[in-house]
Protein backbone atom coordinates (compact mmCIF):
# COMPACT_ATOMS: atom_id res chain seq x y z
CA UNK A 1 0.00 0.00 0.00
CA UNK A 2 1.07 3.49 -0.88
CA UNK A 3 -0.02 4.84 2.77
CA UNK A 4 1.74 2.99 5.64
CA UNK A 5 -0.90 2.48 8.69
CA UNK A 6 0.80 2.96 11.35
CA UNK A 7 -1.88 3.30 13.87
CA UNK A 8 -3.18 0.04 12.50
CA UNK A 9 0.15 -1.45 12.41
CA UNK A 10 0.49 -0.40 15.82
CA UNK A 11 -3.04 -2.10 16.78
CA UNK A 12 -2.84 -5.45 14.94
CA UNK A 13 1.25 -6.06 16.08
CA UNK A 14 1.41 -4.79 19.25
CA UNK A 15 3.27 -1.82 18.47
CA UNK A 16 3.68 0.97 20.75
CA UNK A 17 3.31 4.32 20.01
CA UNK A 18 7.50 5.12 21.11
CA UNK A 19 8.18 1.27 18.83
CA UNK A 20 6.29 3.44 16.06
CA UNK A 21 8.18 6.49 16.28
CA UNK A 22 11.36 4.36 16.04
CA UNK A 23 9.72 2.93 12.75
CA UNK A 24 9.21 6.55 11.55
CA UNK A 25 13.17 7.32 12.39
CA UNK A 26 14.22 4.71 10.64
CA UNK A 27 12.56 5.18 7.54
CA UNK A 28 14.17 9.16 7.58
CA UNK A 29 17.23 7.78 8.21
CA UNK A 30 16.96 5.17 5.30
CA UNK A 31 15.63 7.41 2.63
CA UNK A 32 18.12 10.26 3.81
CA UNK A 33 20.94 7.57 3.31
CA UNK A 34 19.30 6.86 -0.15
CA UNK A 35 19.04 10.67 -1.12
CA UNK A 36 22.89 10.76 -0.20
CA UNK A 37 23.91 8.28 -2.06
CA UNK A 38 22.33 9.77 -5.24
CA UNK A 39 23.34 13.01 -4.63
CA UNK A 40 26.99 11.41 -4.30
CA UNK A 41 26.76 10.17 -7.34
CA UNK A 42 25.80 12.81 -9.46
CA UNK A 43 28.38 14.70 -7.88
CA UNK A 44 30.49 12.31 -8.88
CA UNK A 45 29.10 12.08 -12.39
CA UNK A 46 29.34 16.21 -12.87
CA UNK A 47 33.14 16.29 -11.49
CA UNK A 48 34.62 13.65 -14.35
CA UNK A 49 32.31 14.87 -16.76
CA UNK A 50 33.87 18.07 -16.85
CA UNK A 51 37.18 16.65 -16.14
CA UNK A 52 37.14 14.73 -18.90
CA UNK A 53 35.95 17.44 -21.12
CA UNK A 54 38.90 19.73 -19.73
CA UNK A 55 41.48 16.87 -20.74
CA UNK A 56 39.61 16.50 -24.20
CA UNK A 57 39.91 19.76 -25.80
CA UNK A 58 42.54 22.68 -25.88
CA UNK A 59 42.40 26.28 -27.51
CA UNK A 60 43.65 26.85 -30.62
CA UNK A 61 43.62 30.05 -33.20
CA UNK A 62 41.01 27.76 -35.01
CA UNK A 63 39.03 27.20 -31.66
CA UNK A 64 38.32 24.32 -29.71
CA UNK A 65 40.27 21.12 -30.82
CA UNK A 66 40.41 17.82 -29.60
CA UNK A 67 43.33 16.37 -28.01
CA UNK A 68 45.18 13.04 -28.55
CA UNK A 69 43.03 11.94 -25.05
CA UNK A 70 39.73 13.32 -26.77
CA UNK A 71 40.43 12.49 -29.98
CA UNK A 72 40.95 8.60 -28.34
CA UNK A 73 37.87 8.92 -26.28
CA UNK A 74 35.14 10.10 -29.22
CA UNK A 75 36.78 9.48 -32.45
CA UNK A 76 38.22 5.53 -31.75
CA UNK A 77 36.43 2.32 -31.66
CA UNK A 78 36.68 3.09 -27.75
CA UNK A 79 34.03 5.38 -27.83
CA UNK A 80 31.89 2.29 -27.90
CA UNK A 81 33.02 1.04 -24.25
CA UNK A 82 32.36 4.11 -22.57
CA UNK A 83 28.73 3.91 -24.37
CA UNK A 84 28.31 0.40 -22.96
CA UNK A 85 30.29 0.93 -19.92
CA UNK A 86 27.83 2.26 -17.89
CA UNK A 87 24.53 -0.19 -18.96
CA UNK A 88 26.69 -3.22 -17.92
CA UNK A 89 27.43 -1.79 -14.53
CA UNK A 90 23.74 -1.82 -14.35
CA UNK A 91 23.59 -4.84 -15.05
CA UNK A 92 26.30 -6.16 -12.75
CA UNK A 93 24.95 -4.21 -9.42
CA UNK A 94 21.21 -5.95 -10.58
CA UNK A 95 22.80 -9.26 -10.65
CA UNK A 96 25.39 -9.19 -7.82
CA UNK A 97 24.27 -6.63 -5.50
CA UNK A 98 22.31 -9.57 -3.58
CA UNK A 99 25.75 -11.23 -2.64
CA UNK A 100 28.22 -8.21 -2.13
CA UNK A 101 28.98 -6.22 0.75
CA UNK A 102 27.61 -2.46 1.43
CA UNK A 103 31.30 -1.53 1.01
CA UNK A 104 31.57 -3.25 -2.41
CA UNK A 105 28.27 -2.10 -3.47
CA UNK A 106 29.33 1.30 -2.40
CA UNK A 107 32.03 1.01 -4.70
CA UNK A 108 30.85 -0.43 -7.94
CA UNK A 109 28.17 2.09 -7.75
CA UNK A 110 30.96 4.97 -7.52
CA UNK A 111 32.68 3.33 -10.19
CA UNK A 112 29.23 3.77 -12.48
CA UNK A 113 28.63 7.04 -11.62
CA UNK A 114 32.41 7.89 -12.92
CA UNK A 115 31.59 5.83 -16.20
CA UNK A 116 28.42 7.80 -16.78
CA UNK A 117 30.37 10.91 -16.43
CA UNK A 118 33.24 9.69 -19.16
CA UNK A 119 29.63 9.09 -21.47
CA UNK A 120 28.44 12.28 -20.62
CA UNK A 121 31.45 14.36 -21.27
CA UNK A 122 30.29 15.42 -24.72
CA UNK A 123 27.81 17.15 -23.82
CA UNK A 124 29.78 20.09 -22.91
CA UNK A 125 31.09 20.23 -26.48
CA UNK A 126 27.50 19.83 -27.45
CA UNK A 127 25.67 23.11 -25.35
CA UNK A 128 26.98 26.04 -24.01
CA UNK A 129 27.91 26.22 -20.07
CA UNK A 130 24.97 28.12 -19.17
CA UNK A 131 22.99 26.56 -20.27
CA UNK A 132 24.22 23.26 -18.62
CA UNK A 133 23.77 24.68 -15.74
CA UNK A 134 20.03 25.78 -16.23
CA UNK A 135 19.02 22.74 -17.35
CA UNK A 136 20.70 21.27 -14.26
CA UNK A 137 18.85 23.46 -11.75
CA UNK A 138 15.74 22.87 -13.71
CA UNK A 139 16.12 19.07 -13.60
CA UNK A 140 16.67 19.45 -10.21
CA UNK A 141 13.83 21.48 -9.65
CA UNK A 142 11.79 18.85 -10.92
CA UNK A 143 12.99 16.14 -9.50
CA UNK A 144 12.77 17.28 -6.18
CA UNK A 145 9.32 17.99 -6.80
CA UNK A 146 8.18 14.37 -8.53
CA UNK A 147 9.90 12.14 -5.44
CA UNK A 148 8.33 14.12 -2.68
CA UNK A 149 5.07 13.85 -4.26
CA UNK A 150 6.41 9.94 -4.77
CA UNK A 151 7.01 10.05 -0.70
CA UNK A 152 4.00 11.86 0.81
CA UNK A 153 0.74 10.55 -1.39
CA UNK A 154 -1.11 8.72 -0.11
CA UNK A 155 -2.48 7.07 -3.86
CA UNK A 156 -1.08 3.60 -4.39
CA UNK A 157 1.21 4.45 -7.92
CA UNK A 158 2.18 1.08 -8.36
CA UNK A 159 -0.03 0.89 -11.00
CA UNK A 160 2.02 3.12 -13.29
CA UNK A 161 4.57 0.38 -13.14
CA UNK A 162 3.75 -1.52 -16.18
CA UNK A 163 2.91 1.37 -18.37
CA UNK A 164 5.99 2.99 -17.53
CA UNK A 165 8.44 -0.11 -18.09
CA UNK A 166 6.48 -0.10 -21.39
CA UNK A 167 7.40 3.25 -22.01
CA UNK A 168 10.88 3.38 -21.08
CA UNK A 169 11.45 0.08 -23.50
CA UNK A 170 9.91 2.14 -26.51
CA UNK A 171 12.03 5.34 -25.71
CA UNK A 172 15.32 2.84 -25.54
CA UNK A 173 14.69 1.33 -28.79
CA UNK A 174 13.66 4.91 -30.36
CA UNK A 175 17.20 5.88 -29.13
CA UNK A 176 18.48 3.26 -30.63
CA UNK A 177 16.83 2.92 -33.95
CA UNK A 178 18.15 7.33 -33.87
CA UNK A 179 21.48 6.57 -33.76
CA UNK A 180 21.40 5.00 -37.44
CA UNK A 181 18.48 7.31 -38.56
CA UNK A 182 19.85 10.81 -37.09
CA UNK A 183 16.24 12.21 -37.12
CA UNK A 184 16.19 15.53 -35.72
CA UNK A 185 12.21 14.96 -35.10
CA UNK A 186 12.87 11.33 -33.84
CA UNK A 187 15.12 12.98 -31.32
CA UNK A 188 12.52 15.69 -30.21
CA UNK A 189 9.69 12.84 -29.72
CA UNK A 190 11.89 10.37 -28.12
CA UNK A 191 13.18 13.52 -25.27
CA UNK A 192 9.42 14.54 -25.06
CA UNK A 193 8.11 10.91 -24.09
CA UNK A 194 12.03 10.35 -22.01
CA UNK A 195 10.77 13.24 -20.10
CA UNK A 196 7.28 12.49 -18.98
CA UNK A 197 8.45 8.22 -18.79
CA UNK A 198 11.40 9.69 -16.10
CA UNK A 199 8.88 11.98 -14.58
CA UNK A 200 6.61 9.39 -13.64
CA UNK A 201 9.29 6.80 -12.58
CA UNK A 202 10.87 9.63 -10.44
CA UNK A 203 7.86 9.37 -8.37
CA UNK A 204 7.04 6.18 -8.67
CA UNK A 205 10.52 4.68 -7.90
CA UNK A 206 10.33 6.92 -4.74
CA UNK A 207 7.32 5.42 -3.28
CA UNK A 208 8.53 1.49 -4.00
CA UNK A 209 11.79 2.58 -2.32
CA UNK A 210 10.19 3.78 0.35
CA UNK A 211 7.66 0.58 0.89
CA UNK A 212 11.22 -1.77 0.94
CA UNK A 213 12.13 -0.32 4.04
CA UNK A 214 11.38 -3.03 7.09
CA UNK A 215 12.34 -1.73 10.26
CA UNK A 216 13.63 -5.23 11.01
CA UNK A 217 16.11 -5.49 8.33
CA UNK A 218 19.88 -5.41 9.24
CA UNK A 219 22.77 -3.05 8.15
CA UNK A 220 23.74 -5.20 5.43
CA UNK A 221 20.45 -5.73 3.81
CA UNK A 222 19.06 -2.03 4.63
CA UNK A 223 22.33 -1.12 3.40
CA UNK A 224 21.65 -2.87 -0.36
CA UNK A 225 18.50 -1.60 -0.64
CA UNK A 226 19.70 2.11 0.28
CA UNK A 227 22.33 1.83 -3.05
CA UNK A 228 19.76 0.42 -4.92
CA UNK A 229 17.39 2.58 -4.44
CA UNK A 230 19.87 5.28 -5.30
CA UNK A 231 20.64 3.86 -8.32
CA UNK A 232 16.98 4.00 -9.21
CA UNK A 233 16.36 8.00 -8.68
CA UNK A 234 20.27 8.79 -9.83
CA UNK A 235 19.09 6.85 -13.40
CA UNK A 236 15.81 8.75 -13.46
CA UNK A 237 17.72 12.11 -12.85
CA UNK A 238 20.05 11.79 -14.96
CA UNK A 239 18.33 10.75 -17.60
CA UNK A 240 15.56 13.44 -17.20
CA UNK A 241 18.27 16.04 -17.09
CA UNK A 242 19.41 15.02 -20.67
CA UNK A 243 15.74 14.60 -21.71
CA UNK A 244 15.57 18.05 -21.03
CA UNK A 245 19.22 19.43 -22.13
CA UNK A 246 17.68 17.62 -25.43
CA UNK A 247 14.66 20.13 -25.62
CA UNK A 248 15.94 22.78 -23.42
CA UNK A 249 19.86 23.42 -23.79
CA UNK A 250 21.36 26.23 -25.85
CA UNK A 251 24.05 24.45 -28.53
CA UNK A 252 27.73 25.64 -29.05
């Protein structure tokens, strides 16, 4: 259920009223630790993004040029690795996550979060600073927005689930069919839908993360689900800030 009952929690378990305020602690402290550990990561993601961009280009008397390092990094056969890079970390922290430590989940999701950034690094070459940084704010903004809504209502939006899984399939195979068809009104409809699928999930990946917590669970476990869950709303924001850098952003 969307809404936890506490009071009837309380009634039908035997709970007291200072067990329930423990239960209501711990769920602040769990989605605070989840919040942190998205916020690390796109932190994270920003700071080699724009690292990598710095060590990619230098000033010429022609203007921007890439280096030997850029040149490697967007013009080479490599370029395909740090495409792919970050979709099979996804893939390994789904799959292995159950059997690692906090500490080693910790880690490989750092170790993502840098990946993304190499993938994302071209997007400075792409728009203009400013507005990078609007979009950012924006996406922000809006995000903020969609998982507090996700955490406080009391409607059960686990309905959305299939429709948005649907959704987010079609806009990954639109992406994908783009990249052969370079369709400048492919790419408009596919950051249109991206933005009102990642919208939705925001919110509704906030409330399932939310109904996983179980007061009873131990560091270990709670801790998996925190980085999970993380990895959940850092994919949505991410993805809904270049949704909207699609749409929104200002190009070089």
């Amino acid at each position: 259920m969307a809404e936890f009952d506490r009071q009837g929690y309380a009634r039908s378990t035997g709970v007291t009223g200072t067990d329930a305020h423990v239960i209501d602690e711990g769920l602040r402290a769990y989605m605070l630790r989840v919040y942190n550990y998205m916020a690390m990561g796109v932190g994270i993601t920003g700071v080699v993004a724009y690292a990598t961009y710095m060590m990619s280009v230098a000033q010429t008397a022609g203007g921007l040029q890439l280096t030997e390092f850029g040149a490697f990094l967007f013009n080479s056969p490599f370029k395909w690795v740090i495409f792919l890079a970050p979709l099979g970390m996804v893939f390994f922290l789904s799959a292995r996550i159950g059997s690692m430590s906090v500490s080693g989940a910790q880690t490989a999701f750092w170790v993502f979060a840098g990946l993304m950034g190499l993938s994302l690094a071209s997007i400075f070459m792409v728009y203009t600073g400013g507005s990078i940084a609007n979009v950012f704010f924006i996406t922000a903004a809006a995000f903020g927005g969609l998982s507090l809504y996700g955490y406080t209502t009391k409607k059960d939006l686990s309905g959305w689930g299939s429709f948005l899984i649907m959704g987010l399939i079609g806009v990954i195979i639109a992406m994908v069919v783009n990249i052969f068809l370079a369709s400048s009104a492919l790419q408009f409809a596919i950051s249109v839908i991206g933005v009102l699928v990642f919208s939705g999930l925001t919110a509704y990946d906030t409330q399932r993360i939310k109904e996983m917590y179980y007061v009873g669970d131990d560091g270990t476990v709670a801790g998996r689900k925190a980085i999970m869950g993380a990895l959940s709303l850092y994919l949505n924001f991410i993805n809904l800030f270049v949704m909207l850098l699609s749409l929104f952003g200002n190009r070089e």
